[in-house]
PDB file of N, CA and C in Angstrom:
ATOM      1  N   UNK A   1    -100.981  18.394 -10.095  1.00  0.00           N
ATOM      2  CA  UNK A   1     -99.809  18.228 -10.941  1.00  0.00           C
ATOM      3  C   UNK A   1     -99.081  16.947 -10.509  1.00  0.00           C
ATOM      4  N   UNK A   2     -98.826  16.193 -11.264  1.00  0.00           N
ATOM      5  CA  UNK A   2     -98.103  14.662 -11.025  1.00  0.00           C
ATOM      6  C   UNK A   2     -96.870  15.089 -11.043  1.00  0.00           C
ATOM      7  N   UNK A   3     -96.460  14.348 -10.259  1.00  0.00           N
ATOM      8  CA  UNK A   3     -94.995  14.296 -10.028  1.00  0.00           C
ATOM      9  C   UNK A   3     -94.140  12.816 -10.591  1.00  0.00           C
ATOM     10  N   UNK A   4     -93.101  13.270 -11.642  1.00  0.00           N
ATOM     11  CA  UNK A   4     -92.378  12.141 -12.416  1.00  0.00           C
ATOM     12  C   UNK A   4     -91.416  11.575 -12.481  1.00  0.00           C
ATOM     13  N   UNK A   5     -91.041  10.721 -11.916  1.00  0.00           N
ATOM     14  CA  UNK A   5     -90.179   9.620 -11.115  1.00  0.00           C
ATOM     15  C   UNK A   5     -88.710  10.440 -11.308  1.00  0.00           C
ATOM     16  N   UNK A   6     -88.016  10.123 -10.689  1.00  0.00           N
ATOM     17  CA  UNK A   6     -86.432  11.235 -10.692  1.00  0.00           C
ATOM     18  C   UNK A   6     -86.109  10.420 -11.600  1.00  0.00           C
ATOM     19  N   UNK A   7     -84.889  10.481 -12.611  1.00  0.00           N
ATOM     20  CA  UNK A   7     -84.148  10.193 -13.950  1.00  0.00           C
ATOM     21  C   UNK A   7     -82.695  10.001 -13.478  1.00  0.00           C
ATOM     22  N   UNK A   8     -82.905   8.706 -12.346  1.00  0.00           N
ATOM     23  CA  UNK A   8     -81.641   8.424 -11.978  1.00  0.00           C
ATOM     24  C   UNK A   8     -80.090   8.127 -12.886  1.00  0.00           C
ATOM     25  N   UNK A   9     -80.188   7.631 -14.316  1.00  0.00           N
ATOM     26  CA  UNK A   9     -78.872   8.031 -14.874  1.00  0.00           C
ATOM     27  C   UNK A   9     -78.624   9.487 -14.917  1.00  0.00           C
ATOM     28  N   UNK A  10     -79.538  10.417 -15.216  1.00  0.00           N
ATOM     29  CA  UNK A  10     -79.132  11.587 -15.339  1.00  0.00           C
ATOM     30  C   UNK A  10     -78.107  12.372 -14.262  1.00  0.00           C
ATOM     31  N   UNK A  11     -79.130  11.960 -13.140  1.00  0.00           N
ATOM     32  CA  UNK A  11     -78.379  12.129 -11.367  1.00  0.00           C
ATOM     33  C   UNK A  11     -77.107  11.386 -11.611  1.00  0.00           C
ATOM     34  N   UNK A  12     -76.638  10.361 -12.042  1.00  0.00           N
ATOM     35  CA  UNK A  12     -75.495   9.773 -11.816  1.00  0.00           C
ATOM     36  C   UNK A  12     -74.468  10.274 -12.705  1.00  0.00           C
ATOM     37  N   UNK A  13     -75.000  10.304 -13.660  1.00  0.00           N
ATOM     38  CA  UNK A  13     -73.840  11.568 -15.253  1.00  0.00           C
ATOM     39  C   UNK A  13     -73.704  12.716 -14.676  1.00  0.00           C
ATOM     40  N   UNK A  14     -74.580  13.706 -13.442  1.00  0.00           N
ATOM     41  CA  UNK A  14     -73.983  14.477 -13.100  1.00  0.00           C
ATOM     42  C   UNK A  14     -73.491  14.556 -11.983  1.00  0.00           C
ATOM     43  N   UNK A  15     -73.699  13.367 -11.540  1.00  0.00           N
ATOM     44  CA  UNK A  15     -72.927  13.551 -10.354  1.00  0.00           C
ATOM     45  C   UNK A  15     -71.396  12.561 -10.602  1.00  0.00           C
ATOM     46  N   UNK A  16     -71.367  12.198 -11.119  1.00  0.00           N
ATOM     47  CA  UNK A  16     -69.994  11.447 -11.751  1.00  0.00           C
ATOM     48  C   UNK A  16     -69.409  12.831 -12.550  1.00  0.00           C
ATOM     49  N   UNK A  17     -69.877  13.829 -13.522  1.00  0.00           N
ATOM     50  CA  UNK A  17     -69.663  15.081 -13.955  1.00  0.00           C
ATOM     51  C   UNK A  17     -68.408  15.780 -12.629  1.00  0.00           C
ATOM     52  N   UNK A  18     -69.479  15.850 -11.583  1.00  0.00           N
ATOM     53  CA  UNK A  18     -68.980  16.914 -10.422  1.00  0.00           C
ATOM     54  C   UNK A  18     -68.246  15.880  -9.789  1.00  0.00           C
ATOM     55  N   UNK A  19     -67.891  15.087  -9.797  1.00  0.00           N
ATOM     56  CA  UNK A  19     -66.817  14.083  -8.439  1.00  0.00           C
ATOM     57  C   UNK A  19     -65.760  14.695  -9.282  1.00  0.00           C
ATOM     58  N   UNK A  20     -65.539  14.271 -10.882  1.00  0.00           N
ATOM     59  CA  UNK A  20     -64.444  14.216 -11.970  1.00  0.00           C
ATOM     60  C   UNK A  20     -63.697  16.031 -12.035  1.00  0.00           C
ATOM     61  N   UNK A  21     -65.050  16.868 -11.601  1.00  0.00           N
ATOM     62  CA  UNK A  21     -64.024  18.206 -11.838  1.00  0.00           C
ATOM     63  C   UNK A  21     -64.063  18.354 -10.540  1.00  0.00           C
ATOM     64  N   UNK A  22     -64.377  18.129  -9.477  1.00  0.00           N
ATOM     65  CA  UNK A  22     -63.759  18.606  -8.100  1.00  0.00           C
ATOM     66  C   UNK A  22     -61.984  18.127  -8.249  1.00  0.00           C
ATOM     67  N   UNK A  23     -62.084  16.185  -8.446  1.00  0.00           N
ATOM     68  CA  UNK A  23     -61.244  16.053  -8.213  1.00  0.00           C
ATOM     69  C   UNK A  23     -59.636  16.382  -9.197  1.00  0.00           C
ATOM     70  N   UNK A  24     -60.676  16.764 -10.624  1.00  0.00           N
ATOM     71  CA  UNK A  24     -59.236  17.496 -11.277  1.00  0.00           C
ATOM     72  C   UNK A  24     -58.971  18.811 -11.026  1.00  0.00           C
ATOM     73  N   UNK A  25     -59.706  19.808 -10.548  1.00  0.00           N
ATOM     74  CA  UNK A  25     -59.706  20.689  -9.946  1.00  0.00           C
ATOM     75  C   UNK A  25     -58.987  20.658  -8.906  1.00  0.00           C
ATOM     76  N   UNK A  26     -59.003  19.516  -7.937  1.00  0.00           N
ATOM     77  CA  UNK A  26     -58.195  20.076  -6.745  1.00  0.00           C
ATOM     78  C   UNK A  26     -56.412  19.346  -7.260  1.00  0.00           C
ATOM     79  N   UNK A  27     -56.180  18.923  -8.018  1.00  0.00           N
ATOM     80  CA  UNK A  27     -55.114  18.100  -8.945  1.00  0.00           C
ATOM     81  C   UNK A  27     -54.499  19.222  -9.187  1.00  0.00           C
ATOM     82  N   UNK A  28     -55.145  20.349 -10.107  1.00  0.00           N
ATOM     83  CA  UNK A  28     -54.552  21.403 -10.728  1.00  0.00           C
ATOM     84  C   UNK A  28     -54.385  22.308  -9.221  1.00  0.00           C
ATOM     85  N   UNK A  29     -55.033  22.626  -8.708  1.00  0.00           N
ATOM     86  CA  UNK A  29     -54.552  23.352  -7.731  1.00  0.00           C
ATOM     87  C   UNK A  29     -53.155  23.423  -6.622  1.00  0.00           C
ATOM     88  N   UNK A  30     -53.008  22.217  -6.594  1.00  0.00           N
ATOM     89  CA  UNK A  30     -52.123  21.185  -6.037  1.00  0.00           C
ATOM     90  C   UNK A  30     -50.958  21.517  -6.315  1.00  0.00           C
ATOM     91  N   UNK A  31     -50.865  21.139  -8.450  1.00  0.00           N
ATOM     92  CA  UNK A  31     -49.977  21.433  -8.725  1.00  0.00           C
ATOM     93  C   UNK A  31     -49.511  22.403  -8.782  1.00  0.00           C
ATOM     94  N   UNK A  32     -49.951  23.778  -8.957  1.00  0.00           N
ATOM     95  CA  UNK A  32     -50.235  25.068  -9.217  1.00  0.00           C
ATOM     96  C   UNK A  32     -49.713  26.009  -7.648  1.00  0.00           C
ATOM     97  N   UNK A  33     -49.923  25.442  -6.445  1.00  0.00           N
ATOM     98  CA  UNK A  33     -49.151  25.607  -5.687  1.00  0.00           C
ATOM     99  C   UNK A  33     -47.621  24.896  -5.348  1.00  0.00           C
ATOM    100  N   UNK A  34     -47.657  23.731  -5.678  1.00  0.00           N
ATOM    101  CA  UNK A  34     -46.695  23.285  -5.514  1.00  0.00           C
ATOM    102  C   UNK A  34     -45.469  23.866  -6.096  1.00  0.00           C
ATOM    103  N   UNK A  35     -45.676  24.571  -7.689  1.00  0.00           N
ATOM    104  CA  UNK A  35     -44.679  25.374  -8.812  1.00  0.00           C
ATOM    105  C   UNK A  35     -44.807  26.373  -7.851  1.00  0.00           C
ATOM    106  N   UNK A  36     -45.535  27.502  -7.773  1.00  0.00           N
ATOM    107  CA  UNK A  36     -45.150  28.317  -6.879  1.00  0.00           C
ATOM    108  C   UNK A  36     -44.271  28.125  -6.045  1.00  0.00           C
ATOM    109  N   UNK A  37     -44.842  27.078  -4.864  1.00  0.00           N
ATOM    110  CA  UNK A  37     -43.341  27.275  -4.005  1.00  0.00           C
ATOM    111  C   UNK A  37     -42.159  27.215  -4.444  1.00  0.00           C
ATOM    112  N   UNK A  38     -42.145  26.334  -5.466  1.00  0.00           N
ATOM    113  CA  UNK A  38     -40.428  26.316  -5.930  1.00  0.00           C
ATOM    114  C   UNK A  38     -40.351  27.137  -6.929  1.00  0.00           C
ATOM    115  N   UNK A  39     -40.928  27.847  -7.487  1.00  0.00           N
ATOM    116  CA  UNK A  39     -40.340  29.113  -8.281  1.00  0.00           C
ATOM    117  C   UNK A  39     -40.278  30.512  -7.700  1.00  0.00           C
ATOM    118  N   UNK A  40     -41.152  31.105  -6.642  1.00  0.00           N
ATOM    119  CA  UNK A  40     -41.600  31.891  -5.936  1.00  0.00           C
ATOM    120  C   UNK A  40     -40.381  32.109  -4.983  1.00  0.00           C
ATOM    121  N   UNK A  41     -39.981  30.803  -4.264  1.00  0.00           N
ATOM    122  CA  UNK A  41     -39.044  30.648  -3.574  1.00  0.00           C
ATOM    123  C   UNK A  41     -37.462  30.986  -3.174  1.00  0.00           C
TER     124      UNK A  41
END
């Protein structure tokens, strides 16, 4: 069975995919504690 060269844009669309929701992910989280403390408070 041949093996077929990796599909490096693909690797890069998803890995540009996952940088973009880690880092809005940890954005929302952020904020999401931050309201807490001052409403919770």
């Amino acid at each position: 069975m041949a093996e077929s060269p990796m599909d490096y844009a693909e690797h890069e669309r998803t890995y540009d995919f996952f940088i973009g929701l880690t880092k809005y992910g940890t954005i929302a989280v952020v904020i999401i504690l931050v309201l807490m403390a001052i409403f919770l408070l």
